[in-house]
N, C-alpha and C. Protein backbone atom coordinates (compact mmCIF):
# COMPACT_ATOMS: atom_id res chain seq x y z
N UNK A 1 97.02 102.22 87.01
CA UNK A 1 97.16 101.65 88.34
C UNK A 1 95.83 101.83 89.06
N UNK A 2 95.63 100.96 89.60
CA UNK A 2 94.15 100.65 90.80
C UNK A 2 94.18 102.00 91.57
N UNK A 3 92.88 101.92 92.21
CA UNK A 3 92.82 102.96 93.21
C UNK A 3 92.12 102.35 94.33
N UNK A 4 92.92 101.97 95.68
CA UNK A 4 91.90 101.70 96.34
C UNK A 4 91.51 102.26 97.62
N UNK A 5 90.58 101.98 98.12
CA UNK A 5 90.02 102.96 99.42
C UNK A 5 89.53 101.90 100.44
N UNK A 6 90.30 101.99 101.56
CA UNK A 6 89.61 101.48 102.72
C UNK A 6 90.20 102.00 104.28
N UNK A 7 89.12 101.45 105.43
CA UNK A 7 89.21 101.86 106.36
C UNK A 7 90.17 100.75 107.40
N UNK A 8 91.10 101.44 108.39
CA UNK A 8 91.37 101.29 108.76
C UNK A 8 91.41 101.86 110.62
N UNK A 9 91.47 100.44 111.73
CA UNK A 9 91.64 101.69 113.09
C UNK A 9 92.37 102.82 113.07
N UNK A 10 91.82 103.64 114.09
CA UNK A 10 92.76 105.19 114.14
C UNK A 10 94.08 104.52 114.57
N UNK A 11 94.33 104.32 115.80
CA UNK A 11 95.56 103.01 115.94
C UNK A 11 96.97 102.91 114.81
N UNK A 12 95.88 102.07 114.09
CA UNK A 12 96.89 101.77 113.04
C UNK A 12 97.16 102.57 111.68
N UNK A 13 96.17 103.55 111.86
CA UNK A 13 96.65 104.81 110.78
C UNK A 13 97.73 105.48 111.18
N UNK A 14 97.45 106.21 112.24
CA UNK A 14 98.82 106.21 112.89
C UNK A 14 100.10 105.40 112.88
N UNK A 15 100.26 104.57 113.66
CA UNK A 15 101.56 103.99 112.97
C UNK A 15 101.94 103.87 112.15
N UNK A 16 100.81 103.38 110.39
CA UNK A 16 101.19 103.38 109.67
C UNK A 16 101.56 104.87 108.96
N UNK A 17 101.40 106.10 109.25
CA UNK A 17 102.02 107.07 108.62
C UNK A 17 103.44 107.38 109.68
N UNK A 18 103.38 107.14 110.95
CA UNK A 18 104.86 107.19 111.79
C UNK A 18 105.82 106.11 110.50
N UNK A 19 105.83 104.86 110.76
CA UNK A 19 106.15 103.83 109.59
C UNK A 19 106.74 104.57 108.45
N UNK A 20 105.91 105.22 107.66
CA UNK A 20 106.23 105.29 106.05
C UNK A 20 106.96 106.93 106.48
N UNK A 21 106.70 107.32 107.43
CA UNK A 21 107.86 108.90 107.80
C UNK A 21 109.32 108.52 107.95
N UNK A 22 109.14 106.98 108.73
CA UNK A 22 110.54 106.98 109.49
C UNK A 22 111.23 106.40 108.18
N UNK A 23 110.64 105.76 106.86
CA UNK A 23 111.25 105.51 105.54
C UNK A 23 110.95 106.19 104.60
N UNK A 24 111.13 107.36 105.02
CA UNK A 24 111.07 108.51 104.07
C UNK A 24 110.06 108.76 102.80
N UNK A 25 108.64 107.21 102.73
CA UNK A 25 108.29 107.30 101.72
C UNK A 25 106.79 107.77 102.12
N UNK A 26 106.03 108.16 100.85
CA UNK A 26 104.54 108.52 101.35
C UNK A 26 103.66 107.48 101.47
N UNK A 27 102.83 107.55 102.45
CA UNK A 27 101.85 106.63 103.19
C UNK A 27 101.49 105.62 101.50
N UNK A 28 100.77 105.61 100.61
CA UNK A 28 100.62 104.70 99.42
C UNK A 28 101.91 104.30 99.26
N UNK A 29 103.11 104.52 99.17
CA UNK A 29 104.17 103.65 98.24
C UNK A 29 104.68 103.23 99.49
N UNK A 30 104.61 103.43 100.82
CA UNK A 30 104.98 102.49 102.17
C UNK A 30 103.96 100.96 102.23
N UNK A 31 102.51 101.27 102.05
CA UNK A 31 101.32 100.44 101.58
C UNK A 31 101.82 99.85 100.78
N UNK A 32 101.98 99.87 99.84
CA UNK A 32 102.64 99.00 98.17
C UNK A 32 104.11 98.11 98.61
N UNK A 33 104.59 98.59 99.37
CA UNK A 33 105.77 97.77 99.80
C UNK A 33 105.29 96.86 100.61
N UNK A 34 104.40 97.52 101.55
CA UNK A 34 104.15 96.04 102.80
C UNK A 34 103.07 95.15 102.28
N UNK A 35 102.72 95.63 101.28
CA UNK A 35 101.88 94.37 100.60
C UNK A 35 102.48 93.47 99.74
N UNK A 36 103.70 94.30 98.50
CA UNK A 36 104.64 93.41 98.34
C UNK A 36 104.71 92.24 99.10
N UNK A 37 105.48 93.10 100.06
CA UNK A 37 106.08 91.79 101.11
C UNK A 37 105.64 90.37 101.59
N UNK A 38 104.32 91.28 101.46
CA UNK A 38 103.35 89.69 102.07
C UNK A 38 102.79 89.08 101.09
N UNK A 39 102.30 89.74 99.70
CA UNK A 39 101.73 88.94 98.53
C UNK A 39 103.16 88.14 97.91
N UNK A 40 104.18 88.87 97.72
CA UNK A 40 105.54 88.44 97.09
C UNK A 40 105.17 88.84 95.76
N UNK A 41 106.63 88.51 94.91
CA UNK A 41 106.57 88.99 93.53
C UNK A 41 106.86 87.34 92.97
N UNK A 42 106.28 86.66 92.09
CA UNK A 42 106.69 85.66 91.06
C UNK A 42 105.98 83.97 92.67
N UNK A 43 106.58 83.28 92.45
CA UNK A 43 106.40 81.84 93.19
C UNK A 43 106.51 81.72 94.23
N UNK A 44 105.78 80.91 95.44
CA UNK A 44 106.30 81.07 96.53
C UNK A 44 107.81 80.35 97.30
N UNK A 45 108.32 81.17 97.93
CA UNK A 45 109.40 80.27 98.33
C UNK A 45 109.08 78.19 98.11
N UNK A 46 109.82 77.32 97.67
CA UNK A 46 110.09 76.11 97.53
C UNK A 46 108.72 75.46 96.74
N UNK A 47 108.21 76.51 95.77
CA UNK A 47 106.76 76.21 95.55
C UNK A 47 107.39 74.68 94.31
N UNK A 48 108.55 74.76 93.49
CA UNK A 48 108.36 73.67 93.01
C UNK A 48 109.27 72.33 93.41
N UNK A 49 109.92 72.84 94.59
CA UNK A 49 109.87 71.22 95.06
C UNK A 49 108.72 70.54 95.92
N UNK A 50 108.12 71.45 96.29
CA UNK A 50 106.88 71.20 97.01
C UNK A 50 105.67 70.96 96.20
N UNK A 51 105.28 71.74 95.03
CA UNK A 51 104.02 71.07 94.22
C UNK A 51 104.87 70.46 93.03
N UNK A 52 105.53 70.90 92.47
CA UNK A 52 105.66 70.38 91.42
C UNK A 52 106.89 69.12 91.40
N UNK A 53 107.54 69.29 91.75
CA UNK A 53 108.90 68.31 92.66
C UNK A 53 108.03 67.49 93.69
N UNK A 54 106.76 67.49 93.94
CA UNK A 54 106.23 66.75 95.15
C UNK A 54 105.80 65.50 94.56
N UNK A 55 105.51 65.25 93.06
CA UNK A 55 104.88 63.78 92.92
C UNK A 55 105.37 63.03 93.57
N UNK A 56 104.68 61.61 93.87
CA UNK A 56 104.57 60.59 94.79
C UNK A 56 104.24 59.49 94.05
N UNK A 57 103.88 59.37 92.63
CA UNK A 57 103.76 58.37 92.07
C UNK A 57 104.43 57.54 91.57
N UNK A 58 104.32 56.89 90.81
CA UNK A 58 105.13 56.07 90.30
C UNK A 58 105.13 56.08 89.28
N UNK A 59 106.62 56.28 88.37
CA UNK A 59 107.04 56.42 87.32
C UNK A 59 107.72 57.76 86.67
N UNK A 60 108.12 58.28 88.05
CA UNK A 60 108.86 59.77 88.52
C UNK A 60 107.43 60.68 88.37
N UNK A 61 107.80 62.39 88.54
CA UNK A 61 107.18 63.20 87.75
C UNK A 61 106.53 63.33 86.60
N UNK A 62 105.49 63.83 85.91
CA UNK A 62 104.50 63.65 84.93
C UNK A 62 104.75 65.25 84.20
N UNK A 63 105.17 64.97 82.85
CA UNK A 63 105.54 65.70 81.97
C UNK A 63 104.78 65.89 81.03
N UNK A 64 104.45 67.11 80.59
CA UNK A 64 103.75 67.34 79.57
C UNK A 64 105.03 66.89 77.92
N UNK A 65 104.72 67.00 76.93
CA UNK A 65 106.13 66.90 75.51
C UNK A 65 106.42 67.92 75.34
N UNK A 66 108.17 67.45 75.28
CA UNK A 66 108.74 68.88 74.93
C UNK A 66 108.99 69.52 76.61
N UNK A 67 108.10 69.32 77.71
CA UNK A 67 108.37 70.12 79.08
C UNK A 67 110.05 69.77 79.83
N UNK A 68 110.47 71.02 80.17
CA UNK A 68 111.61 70.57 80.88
C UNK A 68 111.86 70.26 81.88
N UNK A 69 112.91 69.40 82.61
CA UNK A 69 112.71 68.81 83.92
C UNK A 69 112.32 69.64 85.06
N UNK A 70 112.68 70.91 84.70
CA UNK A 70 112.45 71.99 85.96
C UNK A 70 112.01 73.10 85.07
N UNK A 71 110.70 73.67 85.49
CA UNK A 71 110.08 75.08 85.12
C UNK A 71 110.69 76.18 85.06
N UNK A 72 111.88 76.16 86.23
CA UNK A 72 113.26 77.50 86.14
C UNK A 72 113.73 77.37 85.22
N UNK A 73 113.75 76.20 84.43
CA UNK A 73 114.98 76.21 83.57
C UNK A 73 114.52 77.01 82.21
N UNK A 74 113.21 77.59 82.22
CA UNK A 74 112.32 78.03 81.04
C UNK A 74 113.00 79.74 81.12
């Protein structure tokens, strides 16, 4: 696992160790969650009706051989 180091305002060091006290976890695995949150895990919400469900051309969607109509379905 990475190691990383950076600075942050006094401000928000603070809160962020009030934060990870009031959820019982230590300041890094409170960090690892709220980055979760905002990077996400796997696709973004509606990412394939929006890019991949989004063609506009003509002659439906563009398939590679062998690809299935929907990438979930893999």
């Amino acid at each position: 696992m990475a190691q990383m180091h950076f600075y942050v305002p006094d401000d928000f060091a603070k809160l962020i160790r009030q934060r990870a006290r009031q959820a019982n976890m230590p300041v890094s695995r409170y960090l690892v969650q709220l980055i979760r949150n905002e990077l996400g895990n796997g696709w973004p919400d509606h990412y394939f009706d929006e890019i991949y469900g989004g063609w506009q051309g003509s002659g439906g969607p563009k398939r590679r051989p062998g690809e299935t109509e929907d990438p979930r379905d893999i």
